[in-house]
Protein backbone atom coordinates (compact mmCIF):
# COMPACT_ATOMS: atom_id res chain seq x y z
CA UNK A 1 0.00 0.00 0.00
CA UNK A 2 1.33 3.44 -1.38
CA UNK A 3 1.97 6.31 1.49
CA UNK A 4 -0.82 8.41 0.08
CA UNK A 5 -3.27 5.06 0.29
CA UNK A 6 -2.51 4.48 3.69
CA UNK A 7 -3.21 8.55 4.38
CA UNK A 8 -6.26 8.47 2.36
CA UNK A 9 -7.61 5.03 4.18
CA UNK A 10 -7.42 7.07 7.55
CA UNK A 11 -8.05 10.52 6.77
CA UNK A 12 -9.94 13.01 8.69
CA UNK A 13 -12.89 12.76 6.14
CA UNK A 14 -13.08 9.13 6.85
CA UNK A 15 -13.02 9.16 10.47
CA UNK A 16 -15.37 12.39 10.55
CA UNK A 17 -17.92 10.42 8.09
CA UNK A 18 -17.55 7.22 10.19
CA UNK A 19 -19.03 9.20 13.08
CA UNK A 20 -21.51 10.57 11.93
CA UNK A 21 -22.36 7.26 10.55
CA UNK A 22 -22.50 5.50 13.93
CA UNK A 23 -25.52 5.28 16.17
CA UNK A 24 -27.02 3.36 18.66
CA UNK A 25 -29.09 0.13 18.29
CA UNK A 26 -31.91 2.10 20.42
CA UNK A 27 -33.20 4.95 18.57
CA UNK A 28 -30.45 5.87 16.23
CA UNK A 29 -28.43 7.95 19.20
CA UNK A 30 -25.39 9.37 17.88
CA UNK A 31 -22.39 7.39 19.64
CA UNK A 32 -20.04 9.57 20.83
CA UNK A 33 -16.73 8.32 19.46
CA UNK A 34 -13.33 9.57 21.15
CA UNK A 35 -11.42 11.78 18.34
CA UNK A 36 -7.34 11.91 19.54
CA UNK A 37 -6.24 15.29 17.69
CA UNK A 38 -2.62 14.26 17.89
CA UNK A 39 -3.41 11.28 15.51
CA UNK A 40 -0.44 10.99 12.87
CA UNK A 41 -3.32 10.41 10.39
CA UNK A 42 -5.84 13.57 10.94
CA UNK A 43 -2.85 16.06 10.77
CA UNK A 44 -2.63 18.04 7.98
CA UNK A 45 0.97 19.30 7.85
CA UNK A 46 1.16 14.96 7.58
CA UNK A 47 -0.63 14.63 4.97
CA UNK A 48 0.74 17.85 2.91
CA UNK A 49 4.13 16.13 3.13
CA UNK A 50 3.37 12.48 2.31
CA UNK A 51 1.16 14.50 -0.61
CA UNK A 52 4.38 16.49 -1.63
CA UNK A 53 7.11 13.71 -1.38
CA UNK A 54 4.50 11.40 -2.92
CA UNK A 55 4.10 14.06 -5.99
CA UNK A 56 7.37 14.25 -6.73
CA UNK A 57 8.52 11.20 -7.15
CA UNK A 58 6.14 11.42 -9.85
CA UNK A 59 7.85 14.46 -11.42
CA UNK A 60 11.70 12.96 -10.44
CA UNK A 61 11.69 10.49 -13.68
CA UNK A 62 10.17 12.75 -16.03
CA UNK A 63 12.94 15.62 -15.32
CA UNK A 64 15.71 13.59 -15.08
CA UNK A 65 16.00 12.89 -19.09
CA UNK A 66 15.77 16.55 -18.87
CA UNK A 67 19.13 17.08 -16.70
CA UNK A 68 16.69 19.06 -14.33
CA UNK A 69 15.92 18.72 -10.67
CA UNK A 70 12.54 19.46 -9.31
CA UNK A 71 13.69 22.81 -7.95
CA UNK A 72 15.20 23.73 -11.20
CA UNK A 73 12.10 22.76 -12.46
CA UNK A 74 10.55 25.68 -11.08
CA UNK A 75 13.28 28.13 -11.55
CA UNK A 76 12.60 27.24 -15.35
CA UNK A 77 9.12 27.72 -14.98
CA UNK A 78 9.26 31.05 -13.36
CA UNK A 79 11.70 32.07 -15.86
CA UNK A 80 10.31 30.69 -19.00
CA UNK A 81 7.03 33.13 -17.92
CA UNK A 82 9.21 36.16 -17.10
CA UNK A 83 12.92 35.92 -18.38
CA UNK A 84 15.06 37.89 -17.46
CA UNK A 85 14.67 37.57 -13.72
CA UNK A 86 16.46 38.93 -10.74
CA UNK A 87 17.12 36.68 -7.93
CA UNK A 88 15.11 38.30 -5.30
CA UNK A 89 12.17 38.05 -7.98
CA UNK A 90 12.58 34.14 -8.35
CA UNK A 91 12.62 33.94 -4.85
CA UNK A 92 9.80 35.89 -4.20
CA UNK A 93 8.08 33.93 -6.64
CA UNK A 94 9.24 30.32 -5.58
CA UNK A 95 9.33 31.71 -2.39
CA UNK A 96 12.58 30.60 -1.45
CA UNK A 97 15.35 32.36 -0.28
CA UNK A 98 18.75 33.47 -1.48
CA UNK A 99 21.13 30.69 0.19
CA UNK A 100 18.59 28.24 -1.50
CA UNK A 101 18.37 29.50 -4.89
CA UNK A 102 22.27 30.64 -5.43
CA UNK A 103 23.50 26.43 -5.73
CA UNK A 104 20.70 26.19 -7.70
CA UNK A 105 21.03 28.98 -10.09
CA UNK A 106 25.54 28.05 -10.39
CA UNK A 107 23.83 24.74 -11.32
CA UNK A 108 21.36 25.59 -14.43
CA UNK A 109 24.36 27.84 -15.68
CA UNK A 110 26.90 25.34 -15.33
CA UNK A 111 24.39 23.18 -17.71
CA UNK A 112 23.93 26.28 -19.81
CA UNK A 113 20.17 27.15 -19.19
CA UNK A 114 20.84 30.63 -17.86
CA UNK A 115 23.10 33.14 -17.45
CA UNK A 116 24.18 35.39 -14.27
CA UNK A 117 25.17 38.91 -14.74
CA UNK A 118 24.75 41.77 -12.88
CA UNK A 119 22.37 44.29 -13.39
CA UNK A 120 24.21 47.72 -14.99
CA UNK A 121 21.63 49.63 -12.37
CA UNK A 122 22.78 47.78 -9.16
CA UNK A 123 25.86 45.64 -8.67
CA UNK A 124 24.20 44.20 -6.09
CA UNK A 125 21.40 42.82 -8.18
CA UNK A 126 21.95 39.21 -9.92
CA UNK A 127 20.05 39.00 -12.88
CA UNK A 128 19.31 35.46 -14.66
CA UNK A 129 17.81 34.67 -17.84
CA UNK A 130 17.53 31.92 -20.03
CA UNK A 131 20.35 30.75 -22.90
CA UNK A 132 19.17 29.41 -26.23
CA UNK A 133 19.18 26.55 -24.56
CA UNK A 134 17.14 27.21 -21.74
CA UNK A 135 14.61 28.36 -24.10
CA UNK A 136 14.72 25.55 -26.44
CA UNK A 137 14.17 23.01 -23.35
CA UNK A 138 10.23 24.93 -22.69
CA UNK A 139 9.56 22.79 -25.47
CA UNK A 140 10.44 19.47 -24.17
CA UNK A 141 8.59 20.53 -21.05
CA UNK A 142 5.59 21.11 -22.38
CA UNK A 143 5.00 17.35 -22.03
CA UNK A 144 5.92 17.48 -18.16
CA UNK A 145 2.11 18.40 -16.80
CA UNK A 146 0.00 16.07 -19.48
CA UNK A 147 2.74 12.96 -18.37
CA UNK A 148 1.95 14.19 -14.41
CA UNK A 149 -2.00 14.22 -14.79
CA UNK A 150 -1.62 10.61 -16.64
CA UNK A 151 0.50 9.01 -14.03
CA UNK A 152 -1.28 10.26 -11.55
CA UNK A 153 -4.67 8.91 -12.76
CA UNK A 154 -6.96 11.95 -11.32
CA UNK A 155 -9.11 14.26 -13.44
CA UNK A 156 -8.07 17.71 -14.04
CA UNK A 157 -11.18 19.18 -12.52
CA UNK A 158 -9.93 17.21 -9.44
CA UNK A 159 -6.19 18.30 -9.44
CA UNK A 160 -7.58 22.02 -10.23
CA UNK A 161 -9.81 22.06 -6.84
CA UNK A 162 -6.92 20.84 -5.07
CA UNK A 163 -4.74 23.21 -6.45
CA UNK A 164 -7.57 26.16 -4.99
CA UNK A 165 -7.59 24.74 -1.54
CA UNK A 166 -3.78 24.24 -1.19
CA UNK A 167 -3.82 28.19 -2.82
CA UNK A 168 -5.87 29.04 0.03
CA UNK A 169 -4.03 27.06 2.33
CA UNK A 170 -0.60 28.71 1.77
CA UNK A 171 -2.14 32.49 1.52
CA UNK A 172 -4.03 31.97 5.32
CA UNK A 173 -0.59 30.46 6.83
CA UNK A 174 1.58 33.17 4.91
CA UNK A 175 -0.72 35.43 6.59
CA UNK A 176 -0.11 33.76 10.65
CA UNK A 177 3.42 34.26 9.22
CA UNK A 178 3.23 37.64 8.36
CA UNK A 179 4.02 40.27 10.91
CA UNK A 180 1.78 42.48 12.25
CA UNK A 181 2.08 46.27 11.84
């Protein structure tokens, strides 16, 4: 049984449903059935990272042929939208942060993907956009999200909701994160 199966076979929906399912020989009571919130299987930063990992590994043999890491992945993405990029802008978009993106970005030039220069207005500022090559490789990615929905097996309408509530999910804890004025 798959990680995700073995989330899915105990997840908060199930246990919630199975509840409100149960009731009493006499009279159709509700039973009142104990709910433990620390339960590996009804937490939701548990499930998010099974769900990530899980995702992935999905994505790991498709970019591989590719010479790209998952992470890269994204840089390429971000910059194939808006190229040229500075880093603070990838970061801000990836939302990850300098020390992260720096081995990443050496990496995708060393390969030839993108060049680092800095900007003419401020030294300070790294800007990275695509090679040839970079750009020639969109093309070869456009088969990366078709090949994801296929192995995956779940409707686009499905993936699509998903991709709302996690949306939602990552504005309201940006917003815990963010502080207050």
């Amino acid at each position: 049984m798959t990680e995700m199966a073995k989330v899915e076979e105990h997840s908060i929906d199930g246990q919630i449903s199975a509840q409100g399912s149960s009731s009493a020989a006499s009279g159709g009571d509700q039973i009142a059935t104990p709910v433990d919130p620390l339960a590996l299987e009804r937490q939701v930063c548990f499930a998010l990272v099974v769900a990530a990992r899980s995702v992935l590994s999905v994505y790991r043999p498709l970019l591989e042929p590719m010479g790209l890491t998952h992470p890269q992945y994204l840089v390429m993405l971000a910059l194939w939208e808006h190229s040229p990029l500075s880093v603070g802008e990838i970061g801000a978009l990836l939302q990850l942060d300098s020390p992260t993106l720096s081995p990443l970005l050496k990496r995708l030039a060393t390969a030839g993907l993108v060049t680092r220069t800095r900007s003419d207005d401020d030294e300070r500022r790294l800007v990275i956009e695509l090679t040839q090559k970079g750009r020639e490789l969109r093309e070869r990615a456009t088969l990366i999200p078709p090949a994801v929905v296929a192995r995956l097996g779940i409707e686009i309408s499905e993936l699509e909701l998903l991709h709302t509530a996690l949306t939602k999910v990552i504005k309201a804890a940006l917003e815990v994160d963010a502080p207050t004025q």
